[in-house]
C-alpha atoms as a PDB file:
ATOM      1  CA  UNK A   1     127.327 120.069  63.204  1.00  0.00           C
ATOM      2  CA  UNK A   2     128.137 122.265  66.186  1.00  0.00           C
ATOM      3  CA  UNK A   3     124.526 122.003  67.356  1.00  0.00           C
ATOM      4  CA  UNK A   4     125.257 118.348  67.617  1.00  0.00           C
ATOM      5  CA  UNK A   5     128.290 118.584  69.661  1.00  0.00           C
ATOM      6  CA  UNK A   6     126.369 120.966  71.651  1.00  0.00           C
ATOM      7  CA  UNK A   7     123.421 118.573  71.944  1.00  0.00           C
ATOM      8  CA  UNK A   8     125.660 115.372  72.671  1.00  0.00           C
ATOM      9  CA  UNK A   9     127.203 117.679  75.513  1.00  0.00           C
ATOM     10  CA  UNK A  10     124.166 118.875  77.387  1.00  0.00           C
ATOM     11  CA  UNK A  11     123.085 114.868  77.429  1.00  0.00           C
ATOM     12  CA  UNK A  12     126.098 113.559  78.725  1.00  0.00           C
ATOM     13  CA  UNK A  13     126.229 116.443  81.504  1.00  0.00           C
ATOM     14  CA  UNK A  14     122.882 115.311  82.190  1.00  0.00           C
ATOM     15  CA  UNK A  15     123.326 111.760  82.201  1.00  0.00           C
ATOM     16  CA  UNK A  16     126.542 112.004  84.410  1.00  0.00           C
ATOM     17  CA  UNK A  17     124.420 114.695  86.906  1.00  0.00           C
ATOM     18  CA  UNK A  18     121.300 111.640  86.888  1.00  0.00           C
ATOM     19  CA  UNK A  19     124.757 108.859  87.721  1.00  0.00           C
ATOM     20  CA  UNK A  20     126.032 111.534  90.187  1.00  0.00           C
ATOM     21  CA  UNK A  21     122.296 111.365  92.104  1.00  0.00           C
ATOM     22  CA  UNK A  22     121.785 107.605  91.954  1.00  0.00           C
ATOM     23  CA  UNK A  23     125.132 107.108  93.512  1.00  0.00           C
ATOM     24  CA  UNK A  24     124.013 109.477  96.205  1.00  0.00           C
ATOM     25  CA  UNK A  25     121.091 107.795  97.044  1.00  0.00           C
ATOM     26  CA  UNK A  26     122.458 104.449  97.256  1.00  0.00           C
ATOM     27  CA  UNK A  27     125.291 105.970  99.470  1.00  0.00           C
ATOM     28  CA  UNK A  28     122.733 106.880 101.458  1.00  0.00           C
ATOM     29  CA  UNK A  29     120.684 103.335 101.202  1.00  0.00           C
ATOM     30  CA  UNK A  30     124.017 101.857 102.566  1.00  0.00           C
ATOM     31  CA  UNK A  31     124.918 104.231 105.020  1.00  0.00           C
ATOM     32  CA  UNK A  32     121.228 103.473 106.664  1.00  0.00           C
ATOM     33  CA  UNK A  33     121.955  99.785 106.368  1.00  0.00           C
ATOM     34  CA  UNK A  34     125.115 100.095 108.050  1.00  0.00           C
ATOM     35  CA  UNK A  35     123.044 102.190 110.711  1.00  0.00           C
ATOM     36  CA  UNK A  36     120.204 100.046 111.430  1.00  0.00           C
ATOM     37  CA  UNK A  37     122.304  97.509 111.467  1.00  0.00           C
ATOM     38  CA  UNK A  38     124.457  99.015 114.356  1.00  0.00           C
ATOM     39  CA  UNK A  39     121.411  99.198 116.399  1.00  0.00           C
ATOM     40  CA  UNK A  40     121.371  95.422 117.214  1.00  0.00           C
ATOM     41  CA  UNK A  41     124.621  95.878 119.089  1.00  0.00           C
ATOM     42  CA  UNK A  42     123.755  96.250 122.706  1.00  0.00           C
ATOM     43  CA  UNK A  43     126.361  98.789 123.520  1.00  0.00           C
ATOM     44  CA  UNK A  44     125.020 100.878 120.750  1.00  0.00           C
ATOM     45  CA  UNK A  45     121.682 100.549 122.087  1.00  0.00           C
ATOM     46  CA  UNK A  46     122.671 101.537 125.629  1.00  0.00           C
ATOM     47  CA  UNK A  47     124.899 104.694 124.480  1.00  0.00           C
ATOM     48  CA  UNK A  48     121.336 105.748 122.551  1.00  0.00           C
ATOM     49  CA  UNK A  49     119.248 105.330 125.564  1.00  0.00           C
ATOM     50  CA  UNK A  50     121.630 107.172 127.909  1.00  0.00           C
ATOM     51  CA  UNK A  51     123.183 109.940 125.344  1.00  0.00           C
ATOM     52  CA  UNK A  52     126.801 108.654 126.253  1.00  0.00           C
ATOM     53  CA  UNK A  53     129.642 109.055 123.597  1.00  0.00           C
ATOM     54  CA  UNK A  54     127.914 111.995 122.609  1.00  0.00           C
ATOM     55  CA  UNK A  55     125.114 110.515 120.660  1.00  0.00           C
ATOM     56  CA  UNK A  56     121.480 111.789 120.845  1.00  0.00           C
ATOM     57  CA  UNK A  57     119.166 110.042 123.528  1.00  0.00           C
ATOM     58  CA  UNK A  58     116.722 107.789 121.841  1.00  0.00           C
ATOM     59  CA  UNK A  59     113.646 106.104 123.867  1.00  0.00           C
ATOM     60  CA  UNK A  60     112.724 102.917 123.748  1.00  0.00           C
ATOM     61  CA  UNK A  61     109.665 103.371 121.776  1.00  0.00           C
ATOM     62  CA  UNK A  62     112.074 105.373 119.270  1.00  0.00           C
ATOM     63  CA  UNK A  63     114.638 102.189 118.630  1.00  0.00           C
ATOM     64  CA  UNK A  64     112.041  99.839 118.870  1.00  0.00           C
ATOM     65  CA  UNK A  65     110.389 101.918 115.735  1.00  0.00           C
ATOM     66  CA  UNK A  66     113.968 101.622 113.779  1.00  0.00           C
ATOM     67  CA  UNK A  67     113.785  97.598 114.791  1.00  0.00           C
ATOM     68  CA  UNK A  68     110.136  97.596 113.267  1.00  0.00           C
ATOM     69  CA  UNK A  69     111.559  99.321 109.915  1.00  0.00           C
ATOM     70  CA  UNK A  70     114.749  97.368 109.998  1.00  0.00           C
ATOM     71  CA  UNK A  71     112.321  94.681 109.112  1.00  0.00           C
ATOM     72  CA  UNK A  72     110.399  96.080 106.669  1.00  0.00           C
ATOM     73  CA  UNK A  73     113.564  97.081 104.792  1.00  0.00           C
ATOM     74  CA  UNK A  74     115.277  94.316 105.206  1.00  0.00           C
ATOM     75  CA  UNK A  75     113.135  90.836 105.530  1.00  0.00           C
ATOM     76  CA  UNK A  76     114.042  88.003 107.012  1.00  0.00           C
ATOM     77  CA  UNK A  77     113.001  85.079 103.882  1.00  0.00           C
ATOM     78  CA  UNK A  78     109.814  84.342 103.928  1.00  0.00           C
ATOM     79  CA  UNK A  79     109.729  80.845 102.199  1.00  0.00           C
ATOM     80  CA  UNK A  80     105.387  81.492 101.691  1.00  0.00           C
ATOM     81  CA  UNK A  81     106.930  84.571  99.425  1.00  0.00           C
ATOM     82  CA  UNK A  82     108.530  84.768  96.393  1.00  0.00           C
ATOM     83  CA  UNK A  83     111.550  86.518  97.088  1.00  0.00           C
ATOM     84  CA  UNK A  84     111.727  89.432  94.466  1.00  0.00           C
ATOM     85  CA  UNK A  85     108.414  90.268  95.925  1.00  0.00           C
ATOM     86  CA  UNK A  86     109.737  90.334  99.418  1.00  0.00           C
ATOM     87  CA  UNK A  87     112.456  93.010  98.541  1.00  0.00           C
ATOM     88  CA  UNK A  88     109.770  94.749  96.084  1.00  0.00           C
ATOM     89  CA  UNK A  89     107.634  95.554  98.871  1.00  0.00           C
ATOM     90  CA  UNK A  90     111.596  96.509 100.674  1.00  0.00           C
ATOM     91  CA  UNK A  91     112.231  98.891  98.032  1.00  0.00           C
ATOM     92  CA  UNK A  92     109.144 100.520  98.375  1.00  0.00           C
ATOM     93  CA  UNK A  93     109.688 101.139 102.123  1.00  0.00           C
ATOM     94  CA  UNK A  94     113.334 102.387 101.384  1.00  0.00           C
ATOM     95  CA  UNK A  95     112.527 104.707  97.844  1.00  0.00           C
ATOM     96  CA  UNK A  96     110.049 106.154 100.541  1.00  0.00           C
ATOM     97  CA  UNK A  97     112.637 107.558 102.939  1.00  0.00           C
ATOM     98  CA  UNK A  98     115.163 108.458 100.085  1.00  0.00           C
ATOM     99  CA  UNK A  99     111.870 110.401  98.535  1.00  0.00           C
ATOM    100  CA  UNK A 100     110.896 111.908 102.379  1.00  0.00           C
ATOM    101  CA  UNK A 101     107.467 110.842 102.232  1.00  0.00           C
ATOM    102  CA  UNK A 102     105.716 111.731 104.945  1.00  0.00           C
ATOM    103  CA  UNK A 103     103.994 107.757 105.005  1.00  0.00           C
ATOM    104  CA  UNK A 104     102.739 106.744 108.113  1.00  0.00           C
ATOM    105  CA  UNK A 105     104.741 103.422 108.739  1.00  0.00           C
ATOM    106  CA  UNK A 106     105.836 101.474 112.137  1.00  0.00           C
ATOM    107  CA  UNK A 107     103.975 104.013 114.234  1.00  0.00           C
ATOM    108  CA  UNK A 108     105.409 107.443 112.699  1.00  0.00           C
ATOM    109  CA  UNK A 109     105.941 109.058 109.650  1.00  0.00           C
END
């Protein structure tokens, strides 16, 4: 009976430690949506290309390779496409990045 308990323990440790990650990596899935998305604002844009506010200088081969992979990750609808399989092929792009594959993709890795 106490091997049991013991048992039933170490899964739910595990299975709260496997929750714990998956939260983490769609934290981190939103926190790169909320980025990319940021980049469309001009002012943004301008503070990246000159390093103002502190932020790191970015050229404009650099933002216009985030622009290429907002795409990928997040499509406008294509009607020719059934729409699960547009954010299948999304996913891919984005478990990718979360995994830090080195995948060549909009002109980098």
């Amino acid at each position: 009976k106490q091997i049991q308990k013991t048992i039933k323990k170490t899964a739910r440790r595990e299975q709260l430690m496997r929750e714990e990650a998956e939260q983490k990596r769609l934290k981190t899935v939103l926190e790169l949506q909320f980025i990319l998305d940021k980049l469309g604002d001009d002012e943004v844009r301008n503070d990246l290309k000159q390093g103002s506010n502190g932020v790191p200088v970015l050229t404009e081969e650099e933002l216009t390779m985030l622009d290429e992979f907002y795409k990928l990750v997040y499509p406008e609808r294509d009607m020719n496409m059934r729409l699960n399989e547009q954010y299948e092929q999304a996913s891919v792009h984005l478990w990718d990045l979360l995994e830090g594959k080195e995948k060549p993709i909009c002109g980098t890795t």
